[in-house]
N, C-alpha and C. Protein backbone atom coordinates (compact mmCIF):
# COMPACT_ATOMS: atom_id res chain seq x y z
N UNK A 1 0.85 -1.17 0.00
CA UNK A 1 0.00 0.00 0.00
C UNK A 1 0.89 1.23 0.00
N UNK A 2 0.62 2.27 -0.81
CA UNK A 2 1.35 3.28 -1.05
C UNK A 2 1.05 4.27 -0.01
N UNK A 3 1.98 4.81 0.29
CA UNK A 3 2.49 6.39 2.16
C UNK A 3 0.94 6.69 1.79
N UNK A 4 0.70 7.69 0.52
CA UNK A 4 -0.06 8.80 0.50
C UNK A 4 -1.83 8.08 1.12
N UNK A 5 -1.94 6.57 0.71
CA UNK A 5 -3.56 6.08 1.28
C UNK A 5 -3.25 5.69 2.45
N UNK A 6 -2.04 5.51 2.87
CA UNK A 6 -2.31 5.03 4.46
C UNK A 6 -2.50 6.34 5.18
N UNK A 7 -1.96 7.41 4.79
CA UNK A 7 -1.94 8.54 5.47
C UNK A 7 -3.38 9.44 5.53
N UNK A 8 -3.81 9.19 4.13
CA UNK A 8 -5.61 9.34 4.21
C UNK A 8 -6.13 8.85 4.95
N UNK A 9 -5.95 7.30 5.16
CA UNK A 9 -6.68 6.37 5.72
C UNK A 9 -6.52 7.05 6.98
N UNK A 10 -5.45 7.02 7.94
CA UNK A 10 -5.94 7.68 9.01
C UNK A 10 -6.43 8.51 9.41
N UNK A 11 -6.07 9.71 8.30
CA UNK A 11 -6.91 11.08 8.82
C UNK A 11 -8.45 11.20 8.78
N UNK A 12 -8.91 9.97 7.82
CA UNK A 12 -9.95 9.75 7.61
C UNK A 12 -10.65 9.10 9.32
N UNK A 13 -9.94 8.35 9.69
CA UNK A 13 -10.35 7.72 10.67
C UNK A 13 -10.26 8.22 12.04
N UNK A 14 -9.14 9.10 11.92
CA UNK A 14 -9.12 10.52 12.80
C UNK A 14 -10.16 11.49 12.83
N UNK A 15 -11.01 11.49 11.59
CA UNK A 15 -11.87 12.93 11.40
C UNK A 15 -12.99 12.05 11.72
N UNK A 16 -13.20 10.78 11.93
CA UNK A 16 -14.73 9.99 11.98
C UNK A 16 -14.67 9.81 13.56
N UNK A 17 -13.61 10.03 14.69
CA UNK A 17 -13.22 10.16 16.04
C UNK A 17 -13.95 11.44 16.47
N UNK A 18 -14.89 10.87 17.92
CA UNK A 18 -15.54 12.26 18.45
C UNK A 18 -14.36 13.23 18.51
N UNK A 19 -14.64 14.36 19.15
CA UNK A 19 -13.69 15.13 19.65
C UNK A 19 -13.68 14.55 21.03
N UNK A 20 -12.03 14.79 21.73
CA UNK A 20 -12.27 14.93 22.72
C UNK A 20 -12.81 15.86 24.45
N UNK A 21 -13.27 15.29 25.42
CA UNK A 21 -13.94 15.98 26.59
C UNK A 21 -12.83 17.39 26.44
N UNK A 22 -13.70 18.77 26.56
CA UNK A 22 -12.47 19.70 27.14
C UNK A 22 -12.67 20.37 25.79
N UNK A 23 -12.44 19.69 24.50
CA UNK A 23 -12.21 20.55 23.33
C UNK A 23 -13.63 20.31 22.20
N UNK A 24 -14.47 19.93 22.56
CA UNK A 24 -15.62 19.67 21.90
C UNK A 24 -16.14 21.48 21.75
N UNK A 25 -16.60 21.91 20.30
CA UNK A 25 -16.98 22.99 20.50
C UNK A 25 -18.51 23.17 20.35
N UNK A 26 -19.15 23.67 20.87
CA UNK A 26 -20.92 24.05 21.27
C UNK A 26 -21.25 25.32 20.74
N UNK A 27 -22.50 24.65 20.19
CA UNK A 27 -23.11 25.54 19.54
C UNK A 27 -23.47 26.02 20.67
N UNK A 28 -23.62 27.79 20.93
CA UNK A 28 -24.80 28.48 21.98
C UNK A 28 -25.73 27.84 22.29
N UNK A 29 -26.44 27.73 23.49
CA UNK A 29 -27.70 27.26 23.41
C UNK A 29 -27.76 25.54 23.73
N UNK A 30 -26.81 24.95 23.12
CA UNK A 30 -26.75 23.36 22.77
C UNK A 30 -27.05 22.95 23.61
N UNK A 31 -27.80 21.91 24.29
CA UNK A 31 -27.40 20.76 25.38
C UNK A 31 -25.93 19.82 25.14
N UNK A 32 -25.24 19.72 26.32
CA UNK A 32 -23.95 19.05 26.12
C UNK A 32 -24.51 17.22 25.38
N UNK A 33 -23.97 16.77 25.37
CA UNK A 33 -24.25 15.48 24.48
C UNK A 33 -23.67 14.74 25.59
N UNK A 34 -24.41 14.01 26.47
CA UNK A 34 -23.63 12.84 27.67
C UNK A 34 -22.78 11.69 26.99
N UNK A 35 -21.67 11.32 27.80
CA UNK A 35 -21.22 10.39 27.67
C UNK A 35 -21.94 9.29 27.50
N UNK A 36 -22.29 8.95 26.37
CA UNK A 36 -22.82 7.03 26.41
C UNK A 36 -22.61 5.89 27.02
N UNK A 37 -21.02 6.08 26.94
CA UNK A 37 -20.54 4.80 28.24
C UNK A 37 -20.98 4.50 29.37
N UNK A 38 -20.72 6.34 29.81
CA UNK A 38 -21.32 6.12 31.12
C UNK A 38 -22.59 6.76 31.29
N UNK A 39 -23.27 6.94 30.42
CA UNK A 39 -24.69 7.04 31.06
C UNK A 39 -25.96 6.51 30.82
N UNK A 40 -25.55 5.02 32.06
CA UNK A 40 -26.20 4.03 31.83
C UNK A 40 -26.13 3.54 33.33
N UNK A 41 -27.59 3.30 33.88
CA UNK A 41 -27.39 3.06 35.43
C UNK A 41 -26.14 1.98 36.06
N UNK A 42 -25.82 0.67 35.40
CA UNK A 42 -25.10 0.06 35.92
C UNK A 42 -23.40 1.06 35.90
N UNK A 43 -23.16 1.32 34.85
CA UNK A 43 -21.72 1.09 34.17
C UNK A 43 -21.58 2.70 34.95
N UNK A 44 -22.79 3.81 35.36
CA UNK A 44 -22.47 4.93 36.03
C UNK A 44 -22.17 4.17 37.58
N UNK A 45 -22.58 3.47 37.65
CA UNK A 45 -22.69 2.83 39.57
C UNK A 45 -21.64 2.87 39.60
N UNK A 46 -20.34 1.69 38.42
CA UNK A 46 -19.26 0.98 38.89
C UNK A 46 -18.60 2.32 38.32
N UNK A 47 -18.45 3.29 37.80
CA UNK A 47 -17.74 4.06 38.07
C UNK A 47 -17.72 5.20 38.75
N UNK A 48 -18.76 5.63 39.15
CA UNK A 48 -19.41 6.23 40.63
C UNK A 48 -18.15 5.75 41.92
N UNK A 49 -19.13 4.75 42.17
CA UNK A 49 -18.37 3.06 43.07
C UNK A 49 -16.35 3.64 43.16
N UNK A 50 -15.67 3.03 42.12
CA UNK A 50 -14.65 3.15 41.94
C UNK A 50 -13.77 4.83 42.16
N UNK A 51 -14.93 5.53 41.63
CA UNK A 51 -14.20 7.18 41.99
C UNK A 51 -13.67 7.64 43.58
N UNK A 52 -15.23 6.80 44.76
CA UNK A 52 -14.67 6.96 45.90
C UNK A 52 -13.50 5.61 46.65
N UNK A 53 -13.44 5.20 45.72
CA UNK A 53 -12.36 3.93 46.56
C UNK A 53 -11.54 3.48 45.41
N UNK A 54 -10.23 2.99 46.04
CA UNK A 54 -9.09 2.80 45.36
C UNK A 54 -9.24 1.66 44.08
N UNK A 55 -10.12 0.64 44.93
CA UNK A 55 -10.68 -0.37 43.80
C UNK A 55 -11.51 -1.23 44.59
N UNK A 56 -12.47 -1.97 44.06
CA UNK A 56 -13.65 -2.89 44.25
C UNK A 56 -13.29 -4.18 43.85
N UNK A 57 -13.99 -5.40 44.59
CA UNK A 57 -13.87 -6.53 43.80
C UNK A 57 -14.86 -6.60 43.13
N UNK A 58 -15.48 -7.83 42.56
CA UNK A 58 -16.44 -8.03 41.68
C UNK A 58 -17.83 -8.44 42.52
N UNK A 59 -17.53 -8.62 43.65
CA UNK A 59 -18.61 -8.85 44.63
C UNK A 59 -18.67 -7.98 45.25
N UNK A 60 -17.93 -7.04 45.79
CA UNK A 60 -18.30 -5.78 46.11
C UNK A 60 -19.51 -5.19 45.57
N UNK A 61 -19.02 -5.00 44.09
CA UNK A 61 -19.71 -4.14 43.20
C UNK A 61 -21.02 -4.71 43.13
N UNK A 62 -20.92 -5.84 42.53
CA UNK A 62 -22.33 -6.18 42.78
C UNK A 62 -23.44 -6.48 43.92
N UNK A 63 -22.76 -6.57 45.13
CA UNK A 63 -23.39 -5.84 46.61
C UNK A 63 -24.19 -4.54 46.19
N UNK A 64 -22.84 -3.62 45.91
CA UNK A 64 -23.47 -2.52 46.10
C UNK A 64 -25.00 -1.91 45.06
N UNK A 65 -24.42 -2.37 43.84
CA UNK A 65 -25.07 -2.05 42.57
C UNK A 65 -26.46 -3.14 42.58
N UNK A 66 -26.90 -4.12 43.63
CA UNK A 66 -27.96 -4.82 43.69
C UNK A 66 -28.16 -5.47 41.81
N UNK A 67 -27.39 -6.28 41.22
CA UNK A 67 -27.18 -6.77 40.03
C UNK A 67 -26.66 -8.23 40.45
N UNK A 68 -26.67 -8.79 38.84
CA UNK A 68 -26.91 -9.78 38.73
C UNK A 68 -24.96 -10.08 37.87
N UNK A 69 -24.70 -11.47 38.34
CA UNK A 69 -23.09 -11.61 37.38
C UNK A 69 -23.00 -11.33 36.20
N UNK A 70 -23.98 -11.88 35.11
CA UNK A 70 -24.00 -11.55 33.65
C UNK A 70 -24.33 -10.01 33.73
N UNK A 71 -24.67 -9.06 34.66
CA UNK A 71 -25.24 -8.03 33.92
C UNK A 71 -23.78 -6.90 34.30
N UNK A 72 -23.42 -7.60 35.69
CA UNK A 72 -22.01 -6.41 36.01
C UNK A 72 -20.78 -7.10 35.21
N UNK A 73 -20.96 -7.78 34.51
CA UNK A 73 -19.90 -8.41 33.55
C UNK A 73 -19.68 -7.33 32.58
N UNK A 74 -21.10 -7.74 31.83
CA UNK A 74 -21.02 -6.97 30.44
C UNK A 74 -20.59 -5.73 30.60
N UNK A 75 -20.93 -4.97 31.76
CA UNK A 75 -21.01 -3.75 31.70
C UNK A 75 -19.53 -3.21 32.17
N UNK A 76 -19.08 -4.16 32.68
CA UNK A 76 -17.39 -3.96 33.38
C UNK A 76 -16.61 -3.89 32.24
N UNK A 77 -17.20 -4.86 31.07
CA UNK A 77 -16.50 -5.24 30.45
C UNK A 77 -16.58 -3.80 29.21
N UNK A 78 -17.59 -3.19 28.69
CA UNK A 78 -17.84 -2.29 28.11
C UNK A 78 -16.93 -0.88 28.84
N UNK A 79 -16.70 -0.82 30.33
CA UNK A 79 -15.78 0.09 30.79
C UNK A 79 -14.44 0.00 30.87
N UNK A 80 -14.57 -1.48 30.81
CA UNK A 80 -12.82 -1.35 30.30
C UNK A 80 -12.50 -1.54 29.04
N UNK A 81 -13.23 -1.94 27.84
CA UNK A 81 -13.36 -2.07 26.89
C UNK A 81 -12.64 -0.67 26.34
N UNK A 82 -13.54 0.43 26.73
CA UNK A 82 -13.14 1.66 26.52
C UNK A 82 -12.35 2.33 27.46
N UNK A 83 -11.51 1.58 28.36
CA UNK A 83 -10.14 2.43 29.08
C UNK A 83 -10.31 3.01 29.84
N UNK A 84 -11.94 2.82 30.93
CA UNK A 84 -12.14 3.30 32.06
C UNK A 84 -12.04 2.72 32.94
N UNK A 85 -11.82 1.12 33.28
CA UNK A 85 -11.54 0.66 34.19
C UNK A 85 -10.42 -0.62 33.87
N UNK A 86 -9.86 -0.76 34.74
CA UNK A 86 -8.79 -1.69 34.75
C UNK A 86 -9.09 -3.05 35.70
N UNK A 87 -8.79 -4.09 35.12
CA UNK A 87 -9.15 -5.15 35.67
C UNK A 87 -8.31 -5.94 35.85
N UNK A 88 -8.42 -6.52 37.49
CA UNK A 88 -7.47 -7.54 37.36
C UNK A 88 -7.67 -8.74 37.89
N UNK A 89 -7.39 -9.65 37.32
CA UNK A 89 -7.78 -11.11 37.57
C UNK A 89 -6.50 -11.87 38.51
N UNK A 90 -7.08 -12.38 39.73
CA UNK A 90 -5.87 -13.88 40.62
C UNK A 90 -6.71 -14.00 41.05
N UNK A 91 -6.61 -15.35 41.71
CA UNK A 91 -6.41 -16.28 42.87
C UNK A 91 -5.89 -15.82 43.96
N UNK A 92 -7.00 -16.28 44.85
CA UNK A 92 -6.21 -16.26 46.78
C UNK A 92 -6.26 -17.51 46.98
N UNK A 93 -5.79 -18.25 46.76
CA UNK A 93 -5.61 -19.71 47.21
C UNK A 93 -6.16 -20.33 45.86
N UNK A 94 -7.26 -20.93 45.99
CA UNK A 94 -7.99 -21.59 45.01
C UNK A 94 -9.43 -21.14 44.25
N UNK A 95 -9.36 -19.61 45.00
CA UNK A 95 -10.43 -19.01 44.85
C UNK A 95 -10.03 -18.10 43.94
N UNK A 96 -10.69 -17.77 42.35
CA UNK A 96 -10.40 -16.45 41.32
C UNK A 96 -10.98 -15.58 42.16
N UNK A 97 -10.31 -14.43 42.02
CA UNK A 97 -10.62 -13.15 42.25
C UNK A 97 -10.64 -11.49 41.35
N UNK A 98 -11.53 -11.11 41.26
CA UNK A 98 -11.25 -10.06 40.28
C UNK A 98 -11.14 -9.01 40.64
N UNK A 99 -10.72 -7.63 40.23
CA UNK A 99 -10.04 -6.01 41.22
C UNK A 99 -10.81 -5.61 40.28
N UNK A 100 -11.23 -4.53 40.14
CA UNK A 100 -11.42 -3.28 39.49
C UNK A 100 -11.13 -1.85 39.99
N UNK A 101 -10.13 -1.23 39.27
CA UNK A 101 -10.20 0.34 39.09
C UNK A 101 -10.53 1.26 38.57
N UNK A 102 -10.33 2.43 38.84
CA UNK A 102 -10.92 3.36 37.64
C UNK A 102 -9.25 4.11 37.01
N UNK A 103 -9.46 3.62 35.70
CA UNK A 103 -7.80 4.43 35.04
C UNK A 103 -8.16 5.99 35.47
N UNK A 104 -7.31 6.63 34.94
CA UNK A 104 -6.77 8.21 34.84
C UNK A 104 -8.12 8.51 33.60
N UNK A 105 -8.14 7.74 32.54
CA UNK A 105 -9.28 8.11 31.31
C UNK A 105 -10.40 7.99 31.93
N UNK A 106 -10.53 7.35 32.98
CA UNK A 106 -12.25 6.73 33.51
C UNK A 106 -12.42 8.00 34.30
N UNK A 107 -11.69 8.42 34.94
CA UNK A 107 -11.50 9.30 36.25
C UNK A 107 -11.81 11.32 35.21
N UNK A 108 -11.02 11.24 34.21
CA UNK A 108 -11.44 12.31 33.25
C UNK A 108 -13.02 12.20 32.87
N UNK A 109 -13.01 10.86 32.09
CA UNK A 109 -14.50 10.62 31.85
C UNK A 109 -15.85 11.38 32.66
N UNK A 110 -15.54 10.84 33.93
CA UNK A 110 -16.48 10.68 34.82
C UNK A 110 -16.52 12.28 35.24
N UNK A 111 -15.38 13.17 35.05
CA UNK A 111 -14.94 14.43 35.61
C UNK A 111 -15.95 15.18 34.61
N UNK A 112 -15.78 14.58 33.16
CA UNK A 112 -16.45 15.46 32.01
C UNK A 112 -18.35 15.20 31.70
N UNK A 113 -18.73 13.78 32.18
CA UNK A 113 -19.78 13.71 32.01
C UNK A 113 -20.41 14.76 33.70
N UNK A 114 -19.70 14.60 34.26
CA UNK A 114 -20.46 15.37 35.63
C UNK A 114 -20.74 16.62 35.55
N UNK A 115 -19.88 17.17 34.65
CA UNK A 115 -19.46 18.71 34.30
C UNK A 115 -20.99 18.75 33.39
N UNK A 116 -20.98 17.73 32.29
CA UNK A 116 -22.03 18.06 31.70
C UNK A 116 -23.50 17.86 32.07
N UNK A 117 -23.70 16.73 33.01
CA UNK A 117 -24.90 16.79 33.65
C UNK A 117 -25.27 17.94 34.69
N UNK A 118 -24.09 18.75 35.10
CA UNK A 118 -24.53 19.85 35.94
C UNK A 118 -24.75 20.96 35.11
N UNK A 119 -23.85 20.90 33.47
CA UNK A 119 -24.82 22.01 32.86
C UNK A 119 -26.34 21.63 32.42
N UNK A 120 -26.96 20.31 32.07
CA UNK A 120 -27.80 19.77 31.81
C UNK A 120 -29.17 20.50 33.20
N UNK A 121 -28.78 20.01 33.98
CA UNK A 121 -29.32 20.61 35.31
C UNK A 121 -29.62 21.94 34.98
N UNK A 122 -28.76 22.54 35.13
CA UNK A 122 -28.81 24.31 35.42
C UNK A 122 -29.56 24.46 34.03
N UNK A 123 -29.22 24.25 32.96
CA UNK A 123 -30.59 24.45 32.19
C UNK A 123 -31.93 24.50 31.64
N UNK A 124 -32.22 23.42 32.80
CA UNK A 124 -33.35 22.92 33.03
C UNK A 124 -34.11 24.08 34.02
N UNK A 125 -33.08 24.34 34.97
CA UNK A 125 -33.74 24.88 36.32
C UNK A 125 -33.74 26.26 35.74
N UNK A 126 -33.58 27.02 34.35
CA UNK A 126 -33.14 28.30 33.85
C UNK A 126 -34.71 28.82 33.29
């Protein structure tokens, strides 16, 4: 494949990339556009969950979040999928165990959708 289409190819695939949190520009007036990832009752819990504590296990979370294994799976799996949470899998003896954190991207994430649900708010209440 010849420089000049690979180099399209990405910019192409660069220009089909949201913008990112911080540099997105708004029309006057606009409602902010929420994060999708996270705004979704489970996948906001476990990263809710994770913002005040260093990390959760997988039974933790689902304590807290009153859910089911297949449903805090998928949804763990959709947050780290996209680089908001970090997962880690051992054993304590003979027993698997799983960690979850929230990365530095999850922790922005969560910084930028909050930002935007509090302008969401205040426009409402305007």
């Amino acid at each position: 494949m010849a420089r000049s289409s690979v180099v399209r190819d990405d910019a192409r695939l660069q220009a089909a990339k949201p913008a990112a949190k911080g540099r997105e520009r708004r029309v006057p007036g606009e409602i902010p556009q929420l994060d999708r990832l996270i705004h979704e009752r489970i996948r906001l819990g476990i990263i809710s969950a994770l913002a005040v504590n260093d990390s959760l296990s997988f039974g933790d979370l689902k304590r807290l979040l009153h859910t089911s294994d297949g449903n805090l799976s998928v949804h763990a799996r959709k947050l780290e999928e996209g680089g908001y949470l970090a997962c880690h899998k051992f054993f304590e003896g003979r027993i698997p165990r799983t960690e979850y954190r929230l990365t530095a991207a999850g922790r922005r994430a969560l910084d930028g959708y909050l930002c935007d649900m509090e302008e969401v708010i205040r426009r409402a209440r305007a």
